[in-house]
Protein backbone atom coordinates (compact mmCIF):
# COMPACT_ATOMS: atom_id res chain seq x y z
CA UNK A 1 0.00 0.00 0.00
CA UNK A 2 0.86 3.58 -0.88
CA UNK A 3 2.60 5.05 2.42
CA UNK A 4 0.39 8.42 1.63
CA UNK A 5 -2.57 6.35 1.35
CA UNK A 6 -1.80 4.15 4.22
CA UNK A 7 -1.04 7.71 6.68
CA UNK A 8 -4.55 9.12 5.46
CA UNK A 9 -6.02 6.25 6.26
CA UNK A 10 -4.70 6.22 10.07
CA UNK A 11 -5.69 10.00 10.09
CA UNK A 12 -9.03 9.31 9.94
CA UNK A 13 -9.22 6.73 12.80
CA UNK A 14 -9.72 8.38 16.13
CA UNK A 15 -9.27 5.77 18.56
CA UNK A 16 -8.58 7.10 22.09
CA UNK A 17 -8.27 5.96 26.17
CA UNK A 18 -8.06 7.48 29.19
CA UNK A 19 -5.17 5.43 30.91
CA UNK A 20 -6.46 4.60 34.81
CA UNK A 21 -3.54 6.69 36.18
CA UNK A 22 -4.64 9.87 34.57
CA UNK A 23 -7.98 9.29 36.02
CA UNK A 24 -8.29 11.71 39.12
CA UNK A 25 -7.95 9.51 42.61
CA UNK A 26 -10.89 12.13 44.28
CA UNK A 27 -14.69 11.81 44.28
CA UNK A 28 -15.98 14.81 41.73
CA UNK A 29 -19.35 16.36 40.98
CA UNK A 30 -20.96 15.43 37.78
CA UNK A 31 -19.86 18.52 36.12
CA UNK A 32 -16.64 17.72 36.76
CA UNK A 33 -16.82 14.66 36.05
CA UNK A 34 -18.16 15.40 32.45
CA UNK A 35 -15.97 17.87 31.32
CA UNK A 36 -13.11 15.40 32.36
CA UNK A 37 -14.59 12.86 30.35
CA UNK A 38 -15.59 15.53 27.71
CA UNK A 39 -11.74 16.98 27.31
CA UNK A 40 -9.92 13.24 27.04
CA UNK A 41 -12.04 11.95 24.82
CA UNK A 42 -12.00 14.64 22.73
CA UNK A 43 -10.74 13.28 19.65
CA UNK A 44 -13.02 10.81 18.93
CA UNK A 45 -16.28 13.06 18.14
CA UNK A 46 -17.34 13.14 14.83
CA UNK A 47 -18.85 16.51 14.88
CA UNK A 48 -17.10 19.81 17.09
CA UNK A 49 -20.73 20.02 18.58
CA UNK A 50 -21.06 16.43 19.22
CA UNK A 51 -21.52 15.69 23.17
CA UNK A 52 -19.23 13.42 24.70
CA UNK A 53 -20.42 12.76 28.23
CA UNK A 54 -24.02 15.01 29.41
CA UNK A 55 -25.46 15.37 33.12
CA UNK A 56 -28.24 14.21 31.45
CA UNK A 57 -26.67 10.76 29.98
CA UNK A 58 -24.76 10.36 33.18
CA UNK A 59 -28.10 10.42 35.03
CA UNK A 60 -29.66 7.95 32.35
CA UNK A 61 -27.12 5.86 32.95
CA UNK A 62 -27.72 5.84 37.00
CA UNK A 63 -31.87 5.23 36.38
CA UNK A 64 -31.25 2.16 33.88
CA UNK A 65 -29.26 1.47 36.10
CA UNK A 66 -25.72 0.91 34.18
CA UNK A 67 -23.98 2.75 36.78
CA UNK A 68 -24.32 3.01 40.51
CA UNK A 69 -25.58 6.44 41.92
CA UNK A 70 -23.80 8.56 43.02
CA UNK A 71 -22.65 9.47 46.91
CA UNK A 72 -23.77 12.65 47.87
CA UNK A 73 -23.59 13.53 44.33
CA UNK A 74 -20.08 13.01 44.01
CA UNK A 75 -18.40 10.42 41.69
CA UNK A 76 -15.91 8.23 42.48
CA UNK A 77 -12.72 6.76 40.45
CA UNK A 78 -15.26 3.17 40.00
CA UNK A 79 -17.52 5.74 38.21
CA UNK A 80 -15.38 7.18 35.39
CA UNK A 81 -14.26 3.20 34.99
CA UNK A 82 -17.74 2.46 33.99
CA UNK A 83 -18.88 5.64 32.43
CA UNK A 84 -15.63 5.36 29.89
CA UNK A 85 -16.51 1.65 29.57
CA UNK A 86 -20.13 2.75 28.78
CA UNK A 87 -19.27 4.96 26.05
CA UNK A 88 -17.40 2.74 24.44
CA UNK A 89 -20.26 -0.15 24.30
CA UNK A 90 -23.12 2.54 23.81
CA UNK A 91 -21.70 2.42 19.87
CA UNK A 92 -22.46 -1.13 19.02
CA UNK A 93 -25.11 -1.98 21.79
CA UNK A 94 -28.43 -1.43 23.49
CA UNK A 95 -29.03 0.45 26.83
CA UNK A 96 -30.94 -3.24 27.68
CA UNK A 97 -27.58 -5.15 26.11
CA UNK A 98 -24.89 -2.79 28.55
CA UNK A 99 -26.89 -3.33 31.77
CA UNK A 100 -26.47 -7.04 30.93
CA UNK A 101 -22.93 -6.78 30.37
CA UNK A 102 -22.06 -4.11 33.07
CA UNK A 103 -24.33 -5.04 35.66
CA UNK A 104 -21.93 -7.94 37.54
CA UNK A 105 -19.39 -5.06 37.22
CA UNK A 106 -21.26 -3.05 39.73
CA UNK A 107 -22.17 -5.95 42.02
CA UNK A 108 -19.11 -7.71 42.32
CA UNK A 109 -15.97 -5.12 42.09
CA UNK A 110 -17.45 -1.80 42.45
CA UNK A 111 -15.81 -1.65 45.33
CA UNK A 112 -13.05 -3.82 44.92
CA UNK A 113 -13.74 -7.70 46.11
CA UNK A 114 -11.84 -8.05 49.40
CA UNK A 115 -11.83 -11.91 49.06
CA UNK A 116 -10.31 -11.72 45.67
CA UNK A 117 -8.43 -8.34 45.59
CA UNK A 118 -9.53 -7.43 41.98
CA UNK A 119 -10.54 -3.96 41.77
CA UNK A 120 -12.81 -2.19 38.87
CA UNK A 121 -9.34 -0.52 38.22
CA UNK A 122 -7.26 -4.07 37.08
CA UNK A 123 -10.59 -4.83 35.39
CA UNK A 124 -10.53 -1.38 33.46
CA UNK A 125 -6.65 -2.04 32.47
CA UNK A 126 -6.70 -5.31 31.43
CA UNK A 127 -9.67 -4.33 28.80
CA UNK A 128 -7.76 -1.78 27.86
CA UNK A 129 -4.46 -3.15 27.49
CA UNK A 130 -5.69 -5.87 25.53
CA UNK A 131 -7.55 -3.32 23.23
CA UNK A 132 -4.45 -1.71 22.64
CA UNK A 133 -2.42 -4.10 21.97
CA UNK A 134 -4.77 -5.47 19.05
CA UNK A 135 -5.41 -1.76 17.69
CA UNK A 136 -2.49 -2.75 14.96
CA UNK A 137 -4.04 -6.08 13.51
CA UNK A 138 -6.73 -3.68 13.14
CA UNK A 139 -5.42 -1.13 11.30
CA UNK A 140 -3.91 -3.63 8.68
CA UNK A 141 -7.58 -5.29 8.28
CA UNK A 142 -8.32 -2.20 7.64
CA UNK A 143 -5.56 -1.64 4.92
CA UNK A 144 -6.40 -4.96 3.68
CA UNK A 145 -10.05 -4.16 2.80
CA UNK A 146 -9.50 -0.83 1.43
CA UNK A 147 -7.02 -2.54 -0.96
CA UNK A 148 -9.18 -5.32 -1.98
CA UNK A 149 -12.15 -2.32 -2.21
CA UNK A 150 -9.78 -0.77 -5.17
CA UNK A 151 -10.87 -1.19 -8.67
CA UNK A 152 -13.83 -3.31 -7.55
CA UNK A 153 -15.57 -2.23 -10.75
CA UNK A 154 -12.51 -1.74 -13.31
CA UNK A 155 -14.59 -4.43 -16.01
CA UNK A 156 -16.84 -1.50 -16.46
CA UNK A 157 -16.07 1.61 -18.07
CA UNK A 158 -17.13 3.91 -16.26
CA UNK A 159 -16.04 7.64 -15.34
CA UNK A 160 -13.01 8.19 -13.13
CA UNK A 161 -15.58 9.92 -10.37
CA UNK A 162 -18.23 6.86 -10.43
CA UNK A 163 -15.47 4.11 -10.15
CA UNK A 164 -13.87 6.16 -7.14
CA UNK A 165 -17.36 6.44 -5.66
CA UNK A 166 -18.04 2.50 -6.24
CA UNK A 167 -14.89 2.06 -4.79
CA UNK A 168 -15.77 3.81 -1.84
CA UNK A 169 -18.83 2.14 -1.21
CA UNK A 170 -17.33 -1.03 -2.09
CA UNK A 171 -15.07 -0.05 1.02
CA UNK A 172 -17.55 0.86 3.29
CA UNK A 173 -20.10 -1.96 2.55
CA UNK A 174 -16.93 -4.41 3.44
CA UNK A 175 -16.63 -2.72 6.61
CA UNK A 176 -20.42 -2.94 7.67
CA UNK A 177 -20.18 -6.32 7.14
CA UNK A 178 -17.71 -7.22 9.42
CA UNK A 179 -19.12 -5.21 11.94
CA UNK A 180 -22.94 -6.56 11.16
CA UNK A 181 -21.11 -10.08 11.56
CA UNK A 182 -19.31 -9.08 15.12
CA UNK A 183 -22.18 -7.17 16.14
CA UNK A 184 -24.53 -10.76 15.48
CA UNK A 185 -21.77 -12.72 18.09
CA UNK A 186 -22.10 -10.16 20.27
CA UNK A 187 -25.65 -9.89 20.69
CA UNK A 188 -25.68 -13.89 20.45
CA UNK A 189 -23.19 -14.28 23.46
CA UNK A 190 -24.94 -11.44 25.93
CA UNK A 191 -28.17 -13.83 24.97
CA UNK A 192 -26.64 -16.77 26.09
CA UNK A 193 -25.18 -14.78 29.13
CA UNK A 194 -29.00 -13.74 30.04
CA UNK A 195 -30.42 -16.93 29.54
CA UNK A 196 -28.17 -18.96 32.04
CA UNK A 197 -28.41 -16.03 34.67
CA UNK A 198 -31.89 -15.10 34.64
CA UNK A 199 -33.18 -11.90 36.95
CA UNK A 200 -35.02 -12.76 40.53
CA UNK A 201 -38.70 -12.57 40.78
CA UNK A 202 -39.89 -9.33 41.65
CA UNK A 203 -41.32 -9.13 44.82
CA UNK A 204 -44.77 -8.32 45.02
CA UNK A 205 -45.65 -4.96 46.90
């Protein structure tokens, strides 16, 4: 691949953490906690106007209950572990789908499990180590299917602007698949995950 076309490429991904040890070791209010959230993650909105983290989502969060309130409205370094894990799953699943998956996070570590010693925090790096460390096997799938996308349609004679455009949607179609594909485990794994641990009976008032 073209080492201009492979650079442009990489500009256009904005993939970002927040490393636990820049995460501030203080309980903060949620405006605080926002804008933290707001100014690290920065890089990855689509839009300048584009919200990152709102009072109002935080609070969404807290009634569907993804995330555990809050103590005398102040949030502690637990919180920001699950509110940056949140906004990461938010992309790819349902509200319904993240309580699933979060939900033993809360119970079991948040705080840490004194029988065990494993703390939201070693939880939170682990995921995020391993992320990073497959972020490059990404990026050359990536390359891979935009070179495979190229010339898709060169049979046909067409215009230089309609075979770029066919190109590009060649590209992108490639990419929603693979995602469509993950996105079907997913969903089919967090089903099997609710099936075996079924929710207690309401109790009747």
């Amino acid at each position: 691949m073209n080492k201009d076309i492979k650079d442009e490429l990489l500009s256009l991904l904005s993939i970002t953490s927040i490393p636990s040890e820049d995460i501030p070791n203080i309980e903060l209010y949620i405006d605080q906690v926002t804008t933290f959230i707001d100014s690290r993650l920065d890089k990855s909105r689509r839009y300048p106007d584009d919200k990152i983290m709102t009072r109002t989502m935080v609070n969404n969060y807290t009634k569907n209950k993804l995330l555990p309130p809050s103590v005398k409205k102040k949030y502690s370094r637990e919180h920001f572990f699950l509110l940056i894990m949140i906004y990461y799953l938010k992309n790819v699943l349902s509200i319904a789908d993240i309580q699933t998956v979060l939900e033993p996070l809360s119970e079991k570590w948040f705080p840490k499990d004194k029988k065990s010693g494993l703390s939201l925090q070693a939880i939170y790096d682990k995921i995020t180590e391993t992320s990073g460390e497959r972020l490059p096997d990404i990026e050359e799938e990536i390359f891979r299917i935009w070179e495979e996308s190229q010339d898709s349609f060169a049979d046909f004679d067409l215009k230089k602007e309609d075979q770029s455009y066919l190109d590009t949607f060649a590209f992108i179609c490639q990419l929603c698949f693979d995602i469509y594909v993950r996105k079907q485990m997913i969903e089919r794994v967090i089903d099997r995950y609710r099936d075996s641990h079924p929710e207690p009976p309401k109790k009747k008032k």
